[in-house]
Protein backbone atom coordinates (compact mmCIF):
# COMPACT_ATOMS: atom_id res chain seq x y z
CA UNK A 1 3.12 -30.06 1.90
CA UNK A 2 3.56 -26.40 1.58
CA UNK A 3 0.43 -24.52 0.31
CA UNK A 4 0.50 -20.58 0.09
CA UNK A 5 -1.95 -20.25 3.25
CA UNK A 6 0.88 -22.20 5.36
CA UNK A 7 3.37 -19.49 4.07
CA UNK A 8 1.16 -16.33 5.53
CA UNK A 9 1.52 -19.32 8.78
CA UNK A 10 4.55 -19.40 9.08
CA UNK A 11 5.44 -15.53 8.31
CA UNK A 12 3.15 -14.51 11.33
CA UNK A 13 4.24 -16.98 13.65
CA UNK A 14 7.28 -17.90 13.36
CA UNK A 15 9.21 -14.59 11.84
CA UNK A 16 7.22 -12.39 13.72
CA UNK A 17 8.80 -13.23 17.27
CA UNK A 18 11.94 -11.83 16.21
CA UNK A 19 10.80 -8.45 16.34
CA UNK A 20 7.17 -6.95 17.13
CA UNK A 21 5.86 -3.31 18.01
CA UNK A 22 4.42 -1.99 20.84
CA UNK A 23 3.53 1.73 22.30
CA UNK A 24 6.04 3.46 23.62
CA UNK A 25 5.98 4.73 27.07
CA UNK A 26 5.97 8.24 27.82
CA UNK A 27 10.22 7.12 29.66
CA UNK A 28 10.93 5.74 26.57
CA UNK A 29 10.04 9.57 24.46
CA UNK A 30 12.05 11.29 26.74
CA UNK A 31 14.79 8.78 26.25
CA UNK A 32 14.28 9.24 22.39
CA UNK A 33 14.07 13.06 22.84
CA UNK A 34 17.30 12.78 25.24
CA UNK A 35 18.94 11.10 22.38
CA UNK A 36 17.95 13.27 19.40
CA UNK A 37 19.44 16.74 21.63
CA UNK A 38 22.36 14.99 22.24
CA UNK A 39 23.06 13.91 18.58
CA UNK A 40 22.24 17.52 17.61
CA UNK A 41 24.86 18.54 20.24
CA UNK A 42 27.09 16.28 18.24
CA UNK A 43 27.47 14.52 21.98
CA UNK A 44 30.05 11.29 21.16
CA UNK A 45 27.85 9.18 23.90
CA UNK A 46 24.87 10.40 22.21
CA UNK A 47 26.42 8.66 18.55
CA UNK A 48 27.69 5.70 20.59
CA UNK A 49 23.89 5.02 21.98
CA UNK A 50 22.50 5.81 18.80
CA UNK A 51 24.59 2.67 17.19
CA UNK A 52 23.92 0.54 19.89
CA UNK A 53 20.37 1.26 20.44
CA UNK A 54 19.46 1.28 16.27
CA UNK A 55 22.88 -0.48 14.75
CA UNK A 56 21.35 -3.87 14.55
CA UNK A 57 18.45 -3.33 12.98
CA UNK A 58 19.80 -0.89 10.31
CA UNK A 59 22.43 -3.91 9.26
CA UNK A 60 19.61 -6.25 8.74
CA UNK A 61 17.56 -4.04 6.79
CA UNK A 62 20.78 -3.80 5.02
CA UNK A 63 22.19 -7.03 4.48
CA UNK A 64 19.09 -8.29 2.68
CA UNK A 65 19.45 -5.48 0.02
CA UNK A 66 23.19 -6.08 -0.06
CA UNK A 67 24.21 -9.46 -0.04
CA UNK A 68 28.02 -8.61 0.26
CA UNK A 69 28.83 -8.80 3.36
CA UNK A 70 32.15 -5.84 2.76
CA UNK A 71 28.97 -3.30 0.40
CA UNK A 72 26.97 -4.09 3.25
CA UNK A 73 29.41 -2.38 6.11
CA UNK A 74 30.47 -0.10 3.85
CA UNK A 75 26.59 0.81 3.35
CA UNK A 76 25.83 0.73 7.52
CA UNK A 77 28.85 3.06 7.96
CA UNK A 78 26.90 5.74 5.40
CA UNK A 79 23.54 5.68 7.04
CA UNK A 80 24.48 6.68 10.07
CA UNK A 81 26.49 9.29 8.59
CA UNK A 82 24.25 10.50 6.89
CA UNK A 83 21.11 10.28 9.84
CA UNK A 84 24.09 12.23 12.03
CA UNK A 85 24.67 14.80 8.81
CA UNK A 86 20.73 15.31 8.83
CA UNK A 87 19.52 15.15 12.33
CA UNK A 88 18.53 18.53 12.50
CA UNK A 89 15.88 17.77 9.48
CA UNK A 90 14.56 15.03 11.35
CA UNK A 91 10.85 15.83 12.44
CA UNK A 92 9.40 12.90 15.19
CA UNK A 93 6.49 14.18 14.01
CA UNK A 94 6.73 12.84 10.74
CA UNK A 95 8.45 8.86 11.79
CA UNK A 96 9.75 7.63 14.80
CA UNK A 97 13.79 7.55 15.11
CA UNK A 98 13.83 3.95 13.73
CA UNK A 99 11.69 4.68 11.24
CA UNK A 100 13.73 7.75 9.67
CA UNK A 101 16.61 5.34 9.97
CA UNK A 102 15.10 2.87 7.94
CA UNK A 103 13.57 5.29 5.51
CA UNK A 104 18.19 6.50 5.13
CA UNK A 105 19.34 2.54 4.87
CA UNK A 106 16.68 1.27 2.58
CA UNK A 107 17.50 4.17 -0.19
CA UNK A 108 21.70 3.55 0.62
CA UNK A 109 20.91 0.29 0.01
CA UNK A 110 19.09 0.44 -3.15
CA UNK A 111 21.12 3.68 -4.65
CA UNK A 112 24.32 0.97 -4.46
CA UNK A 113 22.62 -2.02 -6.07
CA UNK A 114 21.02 -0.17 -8.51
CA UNK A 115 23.38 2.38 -9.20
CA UNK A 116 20.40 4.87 -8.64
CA UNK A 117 17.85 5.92 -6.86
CA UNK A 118 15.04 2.78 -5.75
CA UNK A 119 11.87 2.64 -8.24
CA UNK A 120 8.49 1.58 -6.50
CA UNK A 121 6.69 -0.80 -8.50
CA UNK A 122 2.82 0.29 -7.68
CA UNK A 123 0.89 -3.14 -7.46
CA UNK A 124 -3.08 -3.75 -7.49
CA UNK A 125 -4.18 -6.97 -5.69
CA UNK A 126 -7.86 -6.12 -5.53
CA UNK A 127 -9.09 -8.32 -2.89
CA UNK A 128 -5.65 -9.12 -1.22
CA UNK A 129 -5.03 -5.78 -0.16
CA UNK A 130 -3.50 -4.39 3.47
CA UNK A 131 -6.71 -5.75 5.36
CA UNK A 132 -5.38 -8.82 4.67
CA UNK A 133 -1.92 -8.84 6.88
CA UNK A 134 -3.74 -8.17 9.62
CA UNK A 135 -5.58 -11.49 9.52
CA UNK A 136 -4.55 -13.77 13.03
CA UNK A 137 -3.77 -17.07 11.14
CA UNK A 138 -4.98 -20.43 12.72
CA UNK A 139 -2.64 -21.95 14.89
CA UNK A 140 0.72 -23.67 13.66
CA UNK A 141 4.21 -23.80 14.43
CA UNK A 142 6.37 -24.00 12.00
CA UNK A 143 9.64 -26.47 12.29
CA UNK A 144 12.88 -25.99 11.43
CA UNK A 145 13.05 -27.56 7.77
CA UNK A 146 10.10 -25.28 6.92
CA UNK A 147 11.94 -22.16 7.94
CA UNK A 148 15.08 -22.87 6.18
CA UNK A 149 13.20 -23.28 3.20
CA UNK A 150 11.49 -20.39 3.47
CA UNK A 151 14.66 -18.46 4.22
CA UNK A 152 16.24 -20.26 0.78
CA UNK A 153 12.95 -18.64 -1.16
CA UNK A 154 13.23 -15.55 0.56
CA UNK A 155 17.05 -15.24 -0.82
CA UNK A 156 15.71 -15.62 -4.67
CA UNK A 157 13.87 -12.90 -3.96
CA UNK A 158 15.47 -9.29 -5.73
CA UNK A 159 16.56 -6.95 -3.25
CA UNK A 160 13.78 -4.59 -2.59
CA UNK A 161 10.80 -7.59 -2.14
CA UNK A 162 13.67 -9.27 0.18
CA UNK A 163 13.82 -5.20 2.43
CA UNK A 164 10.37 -5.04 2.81
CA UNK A 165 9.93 -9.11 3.92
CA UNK A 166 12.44 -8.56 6.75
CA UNK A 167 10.70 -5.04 7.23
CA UNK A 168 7.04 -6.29 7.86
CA UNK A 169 8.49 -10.07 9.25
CA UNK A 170 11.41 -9.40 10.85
CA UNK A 171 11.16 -6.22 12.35
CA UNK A 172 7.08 -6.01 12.58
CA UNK A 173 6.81 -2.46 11.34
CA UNK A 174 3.78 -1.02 10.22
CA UNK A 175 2.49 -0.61 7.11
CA UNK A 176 2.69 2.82 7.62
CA UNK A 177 6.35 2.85 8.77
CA UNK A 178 7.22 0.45 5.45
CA UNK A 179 5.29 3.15 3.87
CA UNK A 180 7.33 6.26 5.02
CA UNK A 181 10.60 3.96 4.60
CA UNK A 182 9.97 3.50 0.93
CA UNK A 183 7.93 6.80 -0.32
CA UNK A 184 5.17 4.49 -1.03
CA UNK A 185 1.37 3.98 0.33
CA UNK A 186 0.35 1.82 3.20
CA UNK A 187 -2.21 -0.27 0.51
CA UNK A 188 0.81 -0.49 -2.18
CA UNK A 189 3.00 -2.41 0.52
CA UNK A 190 -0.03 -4.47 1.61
CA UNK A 191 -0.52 -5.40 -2.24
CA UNK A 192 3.31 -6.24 -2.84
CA UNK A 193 3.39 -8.14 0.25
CA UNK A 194 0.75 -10.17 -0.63
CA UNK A 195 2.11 -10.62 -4.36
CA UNK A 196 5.36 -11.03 -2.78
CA UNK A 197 4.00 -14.12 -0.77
CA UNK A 198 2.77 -16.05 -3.85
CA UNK A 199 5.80 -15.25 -5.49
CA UNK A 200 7.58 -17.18 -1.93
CA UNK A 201 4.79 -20.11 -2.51
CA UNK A 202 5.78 -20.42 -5.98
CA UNK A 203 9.80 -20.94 -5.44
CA UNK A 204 9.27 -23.04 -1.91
CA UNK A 205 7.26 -25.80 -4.68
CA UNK A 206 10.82 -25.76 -6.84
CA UNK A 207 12.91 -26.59 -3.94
């Protein structure tokens, strides 16, 4: 039987393998640095890498905004036009290259289902703030039934709770990076992911 502490389970163990952070290594910031001269230089292997390296990820974050498979191309094709239109803003300083990325596809996203620019919704959870994601949850491996129908609740979800699941989950960025993506706070996106995991609990009991 599901209860909401097996849903923080099976969030940190089994989503989190599909993508998790790490330092990068001084070879890998000359890489990025390579990439962001030759992107400047308007360089066509430079835009090639850039979609190979960053493509996947920036579709993912997409799709779960916008379900529509033919929006959702449509929306991939305008982020990186626009990330190659604004390179020269772009300030490492500030986000990391996947970051800023994410920061140009969650807004695309939400400007098309919305028809205007994405409203944060400030929560207050008190207690079950940030500090809380970064609890190591007690061993358990989730099976295959479990993680369907946690995928099933996780498509009920509206569009922006559904971004910053696959966001934190999927992708295992920082609160801070979420933060930067969605012009919000690091302790707002540890309070809506923390709503947004009762909110999962509750629909998982209706299935």
């Amino acid at each position: 039987m599901f209860s909401f502490f097996s849903v923080y389970i099976i969030m940190k163990k089994g989503f989190n393998t599909l993508g998790t952070t790490s330092k990068k290594s001084r070879t890998m910031e000359q890489k990025t640095d390579a990439l962001i001269d030759g992107l400047r230089r308007q360089d066509p292997a430079a835009c090639q890498r850039l979609l190979t390296d960053y493509g996947a990820a920036v579709f993912r974050l997409v799709q779960r905004i916008v379900p529509r498979r033919e929006d959702a191309e449509e929306v991939y094709q305008d982020v990186f036009l626009k990330a190659l239109r604004s390179i020269a803003t772009y300030d490492r300083r500030q986000a990391s290259l996947a970051t800023w990325l994410g920061r140009i596809a969650y807004n695309e996203s939400l400007n098309l289902v919305r028809g205007k620019k994405p409203q944060i919704v400030y929560l207050d959870e008190g207690s079950m703030g940030a500090e809380r994601l970064s609890d190591t949850p007690a061993d358990s491996q989730p099976d295959e039934h479990t993680i369907r129908q946690l995928e099933e609740a996780i498509e009920k979800l509206p569009p922006h709770e559904q971004a910053l699941i696959t966001m934190f989950y999927y992708d295992g960025l920082s609160l801070a990076d979420i933060a930067y993506i969605t012009g919000s706070g690091p302790s707002t996106v540890g309070s809506q992911l923390c709503r947004i995991r009762k909110k999962l609990y509750r629909i998982i009991k209706t299935l």
